[in-house]
N, C-alpha and C. Protein backbone atom coordinates (compact mmCIF):
# COMPACT_ATOMS: atom_id res chain seq x y z
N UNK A 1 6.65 0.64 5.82
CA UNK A 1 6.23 1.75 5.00
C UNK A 1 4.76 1.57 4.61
N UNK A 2 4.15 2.49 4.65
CA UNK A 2 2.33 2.38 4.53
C UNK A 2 2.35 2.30 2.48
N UNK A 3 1.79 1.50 2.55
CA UNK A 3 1.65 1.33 0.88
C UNK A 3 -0.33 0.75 0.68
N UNK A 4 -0.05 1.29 -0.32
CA UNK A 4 -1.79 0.94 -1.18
C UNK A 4 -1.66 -0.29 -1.96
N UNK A 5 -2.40 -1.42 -2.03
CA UNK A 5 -2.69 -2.06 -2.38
C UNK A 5 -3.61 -2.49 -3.25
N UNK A 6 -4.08 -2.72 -4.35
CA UNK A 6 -4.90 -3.22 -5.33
C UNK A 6 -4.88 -4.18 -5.52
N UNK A 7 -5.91 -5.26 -5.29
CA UNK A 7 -5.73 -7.14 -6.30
C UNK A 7 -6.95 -7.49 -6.50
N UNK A 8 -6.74 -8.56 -6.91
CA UNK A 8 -8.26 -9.15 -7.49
C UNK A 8 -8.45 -9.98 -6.55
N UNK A 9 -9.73 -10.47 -6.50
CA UNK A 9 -10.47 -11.12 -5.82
C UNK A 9 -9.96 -12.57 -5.89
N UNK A 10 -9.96 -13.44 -5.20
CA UNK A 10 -9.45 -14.74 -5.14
C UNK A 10 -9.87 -16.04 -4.80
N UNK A 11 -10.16 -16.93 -5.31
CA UNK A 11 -10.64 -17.89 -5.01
C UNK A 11 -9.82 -18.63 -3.55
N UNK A 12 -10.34 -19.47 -2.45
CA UNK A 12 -10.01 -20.24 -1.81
C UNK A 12 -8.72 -21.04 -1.96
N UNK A 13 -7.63 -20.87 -1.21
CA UNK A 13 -6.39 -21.35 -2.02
C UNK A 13 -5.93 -20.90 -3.38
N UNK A 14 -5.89 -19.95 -3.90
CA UNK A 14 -5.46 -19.24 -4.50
C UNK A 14 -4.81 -18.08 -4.52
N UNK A 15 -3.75 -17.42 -4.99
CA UNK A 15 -3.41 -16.07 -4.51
C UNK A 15 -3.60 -14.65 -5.28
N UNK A 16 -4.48 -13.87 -4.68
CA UNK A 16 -4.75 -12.86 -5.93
C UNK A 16 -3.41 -12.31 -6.72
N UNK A 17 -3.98 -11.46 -7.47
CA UNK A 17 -3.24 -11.04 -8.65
C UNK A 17 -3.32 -9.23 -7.89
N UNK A 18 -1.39 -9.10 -7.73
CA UNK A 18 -1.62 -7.60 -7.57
C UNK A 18 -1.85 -7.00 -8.73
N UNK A 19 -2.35 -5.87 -8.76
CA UNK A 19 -2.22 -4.63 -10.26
C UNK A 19 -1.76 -3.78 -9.98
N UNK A 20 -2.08 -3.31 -8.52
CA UNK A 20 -0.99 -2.09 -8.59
C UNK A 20 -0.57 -1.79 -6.71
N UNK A 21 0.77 -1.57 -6.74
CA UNK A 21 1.04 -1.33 -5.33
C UNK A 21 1.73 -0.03 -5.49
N UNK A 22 2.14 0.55 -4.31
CA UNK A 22 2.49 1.84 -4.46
C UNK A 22 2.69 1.98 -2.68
N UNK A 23 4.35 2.81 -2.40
CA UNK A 23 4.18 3.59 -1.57
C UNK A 23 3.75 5.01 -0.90
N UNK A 24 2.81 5.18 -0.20
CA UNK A 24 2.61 6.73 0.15
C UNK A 24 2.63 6.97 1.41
N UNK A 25 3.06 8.36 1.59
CA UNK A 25 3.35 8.86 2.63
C UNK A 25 2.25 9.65 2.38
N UNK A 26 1.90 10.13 4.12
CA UNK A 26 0.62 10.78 4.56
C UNK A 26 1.11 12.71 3.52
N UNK A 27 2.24 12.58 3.96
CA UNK A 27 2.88 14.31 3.76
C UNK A 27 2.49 14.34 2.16
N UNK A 28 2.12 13.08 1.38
CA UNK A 28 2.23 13.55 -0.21
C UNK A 28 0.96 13.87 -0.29
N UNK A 29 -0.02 13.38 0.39
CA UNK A 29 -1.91 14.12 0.42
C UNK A 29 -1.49 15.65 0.60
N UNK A 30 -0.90 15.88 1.18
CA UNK A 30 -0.82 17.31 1.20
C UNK A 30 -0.58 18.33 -0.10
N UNK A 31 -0.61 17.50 -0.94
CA UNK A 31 -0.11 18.17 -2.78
C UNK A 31 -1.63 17.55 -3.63
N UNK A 32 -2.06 18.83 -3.85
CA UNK A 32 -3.21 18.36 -4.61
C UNK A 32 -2.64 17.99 -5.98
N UNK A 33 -1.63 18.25 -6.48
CA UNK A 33 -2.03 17.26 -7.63
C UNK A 33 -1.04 16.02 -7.51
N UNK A 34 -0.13 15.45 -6.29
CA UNK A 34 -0.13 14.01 -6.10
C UNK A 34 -1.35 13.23 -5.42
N UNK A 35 -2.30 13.77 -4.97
CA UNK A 35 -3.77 13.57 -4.34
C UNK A 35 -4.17 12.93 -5.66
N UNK A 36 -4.34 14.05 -7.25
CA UNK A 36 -4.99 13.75 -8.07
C UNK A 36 -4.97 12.75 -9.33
N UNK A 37 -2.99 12.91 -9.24
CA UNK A 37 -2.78 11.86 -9.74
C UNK A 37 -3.17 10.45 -8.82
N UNK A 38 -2.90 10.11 -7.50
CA UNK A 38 -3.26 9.22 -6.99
C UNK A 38 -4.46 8.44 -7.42
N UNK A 39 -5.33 9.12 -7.19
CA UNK A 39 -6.89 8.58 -7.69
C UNK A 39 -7.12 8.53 -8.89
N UNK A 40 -6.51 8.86 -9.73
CA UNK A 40 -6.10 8.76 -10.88
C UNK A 40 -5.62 7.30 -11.48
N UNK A 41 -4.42 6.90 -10.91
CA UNK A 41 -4.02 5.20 -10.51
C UNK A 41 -4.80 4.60 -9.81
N UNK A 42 -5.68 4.97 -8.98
CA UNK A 42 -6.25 3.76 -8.31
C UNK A 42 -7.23 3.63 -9.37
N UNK A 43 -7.98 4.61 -10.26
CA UNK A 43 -8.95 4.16 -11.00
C UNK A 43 -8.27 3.14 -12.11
N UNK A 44 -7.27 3.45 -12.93
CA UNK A 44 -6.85 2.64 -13.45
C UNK A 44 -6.73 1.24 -13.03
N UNK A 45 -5.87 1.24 -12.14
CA UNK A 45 -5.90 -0.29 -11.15
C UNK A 45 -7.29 -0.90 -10.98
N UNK A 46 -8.33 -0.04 -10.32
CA UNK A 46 -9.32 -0.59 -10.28
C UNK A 46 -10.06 -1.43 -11.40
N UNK A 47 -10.24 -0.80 -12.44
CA UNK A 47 -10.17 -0.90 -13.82
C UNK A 47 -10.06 -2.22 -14.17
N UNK A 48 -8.17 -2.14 -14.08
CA UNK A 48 -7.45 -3.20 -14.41
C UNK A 48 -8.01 -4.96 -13.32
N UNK A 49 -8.09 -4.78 -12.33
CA UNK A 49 -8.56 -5.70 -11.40
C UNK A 49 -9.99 -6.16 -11.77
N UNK A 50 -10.93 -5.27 -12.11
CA UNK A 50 -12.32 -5.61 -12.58
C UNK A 50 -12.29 -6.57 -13.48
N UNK A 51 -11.07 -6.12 -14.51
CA UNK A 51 -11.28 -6.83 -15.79
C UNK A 51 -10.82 -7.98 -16.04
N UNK A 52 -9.26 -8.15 -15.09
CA UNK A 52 -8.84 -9.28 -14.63
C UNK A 52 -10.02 -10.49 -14.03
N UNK A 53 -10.61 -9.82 -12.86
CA UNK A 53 -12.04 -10.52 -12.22
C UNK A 53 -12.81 -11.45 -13.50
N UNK A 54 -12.99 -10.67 -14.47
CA UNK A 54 -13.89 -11.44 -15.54
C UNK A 54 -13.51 -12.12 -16.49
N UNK A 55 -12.21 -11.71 -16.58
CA UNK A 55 -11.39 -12.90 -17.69
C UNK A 55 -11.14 -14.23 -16.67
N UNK A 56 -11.06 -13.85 -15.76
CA UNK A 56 -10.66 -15.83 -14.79
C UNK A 56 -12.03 -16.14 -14.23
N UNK A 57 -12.88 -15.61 -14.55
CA UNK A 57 -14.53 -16.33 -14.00
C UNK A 57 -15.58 -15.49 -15.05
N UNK A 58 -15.23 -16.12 -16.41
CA UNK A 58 -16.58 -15.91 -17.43
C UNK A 58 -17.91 -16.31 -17.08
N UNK A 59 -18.37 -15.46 -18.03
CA UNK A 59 -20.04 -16.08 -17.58
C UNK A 59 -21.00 -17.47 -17.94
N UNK A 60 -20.79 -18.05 -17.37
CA UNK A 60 -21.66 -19.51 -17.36
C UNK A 60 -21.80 -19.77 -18.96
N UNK A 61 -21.36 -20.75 -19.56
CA UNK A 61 -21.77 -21.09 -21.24
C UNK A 61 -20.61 -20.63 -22.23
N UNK A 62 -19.59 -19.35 -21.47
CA UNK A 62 -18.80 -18.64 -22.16
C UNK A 62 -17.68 -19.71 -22.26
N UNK A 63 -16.88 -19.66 -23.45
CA UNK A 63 -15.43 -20.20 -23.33
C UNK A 63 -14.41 -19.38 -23.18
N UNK A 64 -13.61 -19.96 -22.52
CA UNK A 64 -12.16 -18.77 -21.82
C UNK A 64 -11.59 -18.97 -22.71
């Protein structure tokens, strides 16, 4: 089944962190507002993954 994927970035031997998976079928693009919700979740996810990104690799001097 074709599914979307979202994770964070990962260090070498490590395994990312999903945030958001999801199945879609090609036939649901065909509905603008499952199109809109779609991108809708990926921004969230995206979001969510960014922020994940910076809580496990602070900036130099910072304490976690």
């Amino acid at each position: 089944m074709p599914r979307i994927i979202v994770q964070t970035e990962a260090e070498p031997d490590t395994r990312p962190d999903v945030v958001h998976q999801e199945r879609v079928v090609a036939g649901c693009m065909e509905s603008e507002h499952f199109s809109t919700q779609l991108v809708e979740r990926l921004q969230w996810a995206l979001a969510d993954a960014e922020a994940a990104e910076r809580r496990a690799d602070p900036p130099a001097g910072a304490e976690r």
